[in-house]
N, C-alpha and C. Protein backbone atom coordinates (compact mmCIF):
# COMPACT_ATOMS: atom_id res chain seq x y z
N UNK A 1 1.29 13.50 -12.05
CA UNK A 1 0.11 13.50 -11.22
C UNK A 1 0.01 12.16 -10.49
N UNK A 2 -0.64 12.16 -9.38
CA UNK A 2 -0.69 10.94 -8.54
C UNK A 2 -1.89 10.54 -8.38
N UNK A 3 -2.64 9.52 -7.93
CA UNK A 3 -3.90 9.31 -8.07
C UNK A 3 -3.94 8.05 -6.64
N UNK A 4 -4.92 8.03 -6.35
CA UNK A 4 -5.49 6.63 -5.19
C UNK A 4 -7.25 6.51 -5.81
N UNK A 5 -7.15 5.38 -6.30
CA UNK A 5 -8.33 5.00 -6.44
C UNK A 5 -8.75 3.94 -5.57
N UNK A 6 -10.03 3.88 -4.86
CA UNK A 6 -10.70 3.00 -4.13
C UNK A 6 -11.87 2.13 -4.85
N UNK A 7 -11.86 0.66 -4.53
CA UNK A 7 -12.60 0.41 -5.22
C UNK A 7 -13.35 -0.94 -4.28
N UNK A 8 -14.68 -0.97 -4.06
CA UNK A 8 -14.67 -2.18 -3.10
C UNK A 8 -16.32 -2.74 -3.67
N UNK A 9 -15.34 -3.93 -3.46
CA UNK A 9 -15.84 -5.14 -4.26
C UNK A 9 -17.32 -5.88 -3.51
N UNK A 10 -17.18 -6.08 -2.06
CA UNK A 10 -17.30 -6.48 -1.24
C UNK A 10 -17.03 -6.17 -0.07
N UNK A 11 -18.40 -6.29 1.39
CA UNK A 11 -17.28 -6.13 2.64
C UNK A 11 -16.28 -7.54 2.97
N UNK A 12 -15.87 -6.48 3.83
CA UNK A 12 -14.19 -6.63 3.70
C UNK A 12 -13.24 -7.30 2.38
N UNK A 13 -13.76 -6.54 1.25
CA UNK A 13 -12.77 -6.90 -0.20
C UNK A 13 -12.84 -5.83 -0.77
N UNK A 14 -11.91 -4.82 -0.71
CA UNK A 14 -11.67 -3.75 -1.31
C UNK A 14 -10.13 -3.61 -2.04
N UNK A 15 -10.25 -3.15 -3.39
CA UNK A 15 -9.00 -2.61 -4.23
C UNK A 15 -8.91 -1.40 -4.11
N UNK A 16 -7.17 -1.12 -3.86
CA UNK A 16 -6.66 0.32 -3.70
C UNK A 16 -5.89 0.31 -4.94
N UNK A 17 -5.89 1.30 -5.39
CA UNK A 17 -5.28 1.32 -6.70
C UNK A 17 -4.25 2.62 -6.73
N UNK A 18 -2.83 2.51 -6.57
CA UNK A 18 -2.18 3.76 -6.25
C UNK A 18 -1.74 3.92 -7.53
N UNK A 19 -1.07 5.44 -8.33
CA UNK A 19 -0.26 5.60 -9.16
C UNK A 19 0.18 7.10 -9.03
N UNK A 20 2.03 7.15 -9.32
CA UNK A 20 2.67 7.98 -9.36
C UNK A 20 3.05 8.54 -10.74
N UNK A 21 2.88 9.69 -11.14
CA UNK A 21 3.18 9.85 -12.65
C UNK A 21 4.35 11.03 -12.48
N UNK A 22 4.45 11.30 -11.20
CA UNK A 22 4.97 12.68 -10.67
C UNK A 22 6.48 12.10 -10.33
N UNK A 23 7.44 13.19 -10.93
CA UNK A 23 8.62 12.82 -10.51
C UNK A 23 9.28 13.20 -8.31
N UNK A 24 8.24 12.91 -7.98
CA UNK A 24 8.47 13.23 -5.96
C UNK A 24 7.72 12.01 -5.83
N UNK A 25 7.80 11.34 -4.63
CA UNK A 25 7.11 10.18 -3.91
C UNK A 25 6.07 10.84 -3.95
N UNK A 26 4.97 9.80 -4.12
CA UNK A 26 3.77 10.19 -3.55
C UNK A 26 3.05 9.26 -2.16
N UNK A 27 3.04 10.03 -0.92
CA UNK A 27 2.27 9.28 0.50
C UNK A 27 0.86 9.05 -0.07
N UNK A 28 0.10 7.46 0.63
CA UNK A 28 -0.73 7.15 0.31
C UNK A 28 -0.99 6.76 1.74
N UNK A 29 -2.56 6.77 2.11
CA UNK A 29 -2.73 6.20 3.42
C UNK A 29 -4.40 5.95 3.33
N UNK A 30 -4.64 4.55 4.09
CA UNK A 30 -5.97 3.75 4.10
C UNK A 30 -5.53 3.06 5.81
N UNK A 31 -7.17 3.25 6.01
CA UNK A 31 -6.88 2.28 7.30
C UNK A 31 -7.35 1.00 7.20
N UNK A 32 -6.75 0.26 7.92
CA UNK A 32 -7.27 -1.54 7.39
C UNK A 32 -7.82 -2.19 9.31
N UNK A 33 -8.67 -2.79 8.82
CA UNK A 33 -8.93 -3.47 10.15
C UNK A 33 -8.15 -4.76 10.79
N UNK A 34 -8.26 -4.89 11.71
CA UNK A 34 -7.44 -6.29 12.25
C UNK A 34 -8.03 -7.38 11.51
N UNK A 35 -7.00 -8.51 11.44
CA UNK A 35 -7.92 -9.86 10.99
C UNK A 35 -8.42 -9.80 9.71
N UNK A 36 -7.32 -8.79 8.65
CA UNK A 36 -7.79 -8.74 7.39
C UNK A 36 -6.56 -9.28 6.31
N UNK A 37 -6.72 -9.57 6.12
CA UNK A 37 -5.09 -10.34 4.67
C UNK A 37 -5.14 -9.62 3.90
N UNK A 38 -4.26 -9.03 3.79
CA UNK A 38 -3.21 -7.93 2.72
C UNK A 38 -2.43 -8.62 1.69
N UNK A 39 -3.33 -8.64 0.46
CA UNK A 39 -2.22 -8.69 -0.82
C UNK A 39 -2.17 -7.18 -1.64
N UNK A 40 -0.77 -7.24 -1.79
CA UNK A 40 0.39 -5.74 -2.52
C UNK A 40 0.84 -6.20 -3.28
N UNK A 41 0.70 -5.54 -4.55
CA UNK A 41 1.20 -6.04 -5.70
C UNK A 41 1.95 -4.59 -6.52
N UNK A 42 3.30 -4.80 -6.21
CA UNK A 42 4.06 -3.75 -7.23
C UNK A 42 4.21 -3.76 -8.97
N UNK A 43 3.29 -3.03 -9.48
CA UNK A 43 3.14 -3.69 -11.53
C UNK A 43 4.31 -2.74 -11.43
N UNK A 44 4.41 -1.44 -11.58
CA UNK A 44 5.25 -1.02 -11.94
C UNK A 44 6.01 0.03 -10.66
N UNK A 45 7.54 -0.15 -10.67
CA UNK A 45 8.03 1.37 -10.17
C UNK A 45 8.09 0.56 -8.76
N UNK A 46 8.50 1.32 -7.68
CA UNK A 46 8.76 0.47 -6.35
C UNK A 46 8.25 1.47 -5.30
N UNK A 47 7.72 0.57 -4.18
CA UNK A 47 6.66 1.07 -2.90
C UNK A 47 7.45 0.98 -1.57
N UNK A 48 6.89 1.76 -0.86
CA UNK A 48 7.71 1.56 0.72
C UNK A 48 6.62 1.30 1.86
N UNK A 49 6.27 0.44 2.20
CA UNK A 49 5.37 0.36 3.44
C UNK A 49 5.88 0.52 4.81
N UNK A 50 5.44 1.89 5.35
CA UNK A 50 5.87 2.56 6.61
C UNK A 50 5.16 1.70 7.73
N UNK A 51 5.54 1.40 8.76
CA UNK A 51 5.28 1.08 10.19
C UNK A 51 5.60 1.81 11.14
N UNK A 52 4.59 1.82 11.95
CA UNK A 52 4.68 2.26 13.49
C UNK A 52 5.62 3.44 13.46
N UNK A 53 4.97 4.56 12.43
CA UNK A 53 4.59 6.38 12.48
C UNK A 53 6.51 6.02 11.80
N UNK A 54 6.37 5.35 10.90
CA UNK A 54 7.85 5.14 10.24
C UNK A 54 9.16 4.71 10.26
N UNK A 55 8.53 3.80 11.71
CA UNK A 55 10.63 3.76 12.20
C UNK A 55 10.77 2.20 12.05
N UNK A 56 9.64 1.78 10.84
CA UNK A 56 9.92 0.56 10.46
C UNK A 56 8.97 0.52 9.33
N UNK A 57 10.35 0.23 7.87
CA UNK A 57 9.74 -0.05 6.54
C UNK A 57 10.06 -1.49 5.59
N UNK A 58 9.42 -1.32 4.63
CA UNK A 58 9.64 -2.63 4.12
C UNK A 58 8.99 -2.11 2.69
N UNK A 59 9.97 -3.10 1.84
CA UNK A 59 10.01 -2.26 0.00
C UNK A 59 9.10 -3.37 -0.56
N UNK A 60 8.55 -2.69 -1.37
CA UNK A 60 7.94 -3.51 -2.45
C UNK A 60 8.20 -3.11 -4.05
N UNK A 61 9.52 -4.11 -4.67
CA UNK A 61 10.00 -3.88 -5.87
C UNK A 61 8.78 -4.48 -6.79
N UNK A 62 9.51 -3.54 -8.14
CA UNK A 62 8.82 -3.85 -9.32
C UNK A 62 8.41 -5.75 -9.69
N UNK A 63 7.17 -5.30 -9.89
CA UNK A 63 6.51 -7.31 -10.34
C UNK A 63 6.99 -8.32 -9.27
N UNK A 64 6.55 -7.45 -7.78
CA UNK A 64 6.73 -8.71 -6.98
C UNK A 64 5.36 -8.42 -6.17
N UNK A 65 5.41 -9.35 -5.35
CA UNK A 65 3.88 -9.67 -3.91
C UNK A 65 4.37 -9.55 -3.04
N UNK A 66 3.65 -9.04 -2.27
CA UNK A 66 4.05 -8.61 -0.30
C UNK A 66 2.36 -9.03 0.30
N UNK A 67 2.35 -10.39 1.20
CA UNK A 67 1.01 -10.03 2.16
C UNK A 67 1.02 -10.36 3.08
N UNK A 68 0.77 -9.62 3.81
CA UNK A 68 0.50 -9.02 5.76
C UNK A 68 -0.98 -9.49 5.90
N UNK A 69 -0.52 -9.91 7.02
CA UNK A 69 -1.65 -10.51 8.13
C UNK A 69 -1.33 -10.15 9.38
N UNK A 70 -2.32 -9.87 10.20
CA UNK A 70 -2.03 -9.49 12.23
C UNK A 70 -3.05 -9.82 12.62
N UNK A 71 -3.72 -11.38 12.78
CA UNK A 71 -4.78 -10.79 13.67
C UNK A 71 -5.37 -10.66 14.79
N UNK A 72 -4.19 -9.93 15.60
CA UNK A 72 -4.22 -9.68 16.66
C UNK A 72 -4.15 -8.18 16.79
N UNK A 73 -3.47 -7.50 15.50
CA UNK A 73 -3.35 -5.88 15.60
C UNK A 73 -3.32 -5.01 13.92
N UNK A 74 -3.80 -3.84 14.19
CA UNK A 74 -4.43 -3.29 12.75
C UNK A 74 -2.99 -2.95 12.37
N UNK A 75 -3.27 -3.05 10.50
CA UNK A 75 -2.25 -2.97 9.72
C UNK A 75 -2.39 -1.99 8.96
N UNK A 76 -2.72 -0.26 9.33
CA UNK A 76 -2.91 0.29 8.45
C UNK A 76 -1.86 0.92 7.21
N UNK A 77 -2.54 0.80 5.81
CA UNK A 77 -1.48 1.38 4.53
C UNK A 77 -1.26 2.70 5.23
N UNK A 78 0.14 2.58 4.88
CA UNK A 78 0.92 3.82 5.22
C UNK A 78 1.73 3.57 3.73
N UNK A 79 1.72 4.22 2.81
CA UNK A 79 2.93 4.31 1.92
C UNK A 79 3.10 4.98 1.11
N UNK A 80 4.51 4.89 0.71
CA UNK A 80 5.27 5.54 0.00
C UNK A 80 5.66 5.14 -1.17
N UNK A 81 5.13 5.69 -2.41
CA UNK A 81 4.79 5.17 -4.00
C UNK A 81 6.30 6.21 -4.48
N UNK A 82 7.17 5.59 -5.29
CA UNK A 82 8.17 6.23 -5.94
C UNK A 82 7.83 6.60 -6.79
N UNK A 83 8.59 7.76 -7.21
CA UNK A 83 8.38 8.89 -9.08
C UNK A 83 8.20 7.41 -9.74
N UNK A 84 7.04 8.07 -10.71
CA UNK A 84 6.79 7.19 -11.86
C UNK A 84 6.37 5.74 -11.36
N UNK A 85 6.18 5.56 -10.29
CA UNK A 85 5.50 4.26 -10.11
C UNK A 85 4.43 3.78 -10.29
């Protein structure tokens, strides 16, 4: 089973909380505003963050950090959570 939990703390401070229990990727998608700092944190299992409708990605392995900033243009989550992640 897959799950997206939302959780917000604050404006503009919100936790997304993804999990894959399912052996297929599971797509996850949130829209983010411009001029917002993105920290991604992979605990377990590995992530794919899609760009621009997919024809540009970027991985996020197990127990590492990824954070995006634009603020000049919106960064919305587009991704792709692996089985068991």
């Amino acid at each position: 089973m897959s799950s997206q939990e939302i959780i917000k703390i604050e404006d503009d401070f919100t936790l997304i909380r993804f999990q894959n229990d399912s052996s297929e990727p599971f797509f996850g998608q949130h829209e983010v505003g411009s001029g917002l700092i993105q920290f991604h944190f992979g605990i377990k299992g590995n992530a794919k963050f899609l760009f621009n409708q997919g024809t540009y990605a970027l991985d996020l392995k197990e127990e590492k950090s990824l954070l995006l900033y634009n603020p000049q243009k919106e960064l919305p989550l587009n991704l792709e959570l692996a089985p068991n992640s």
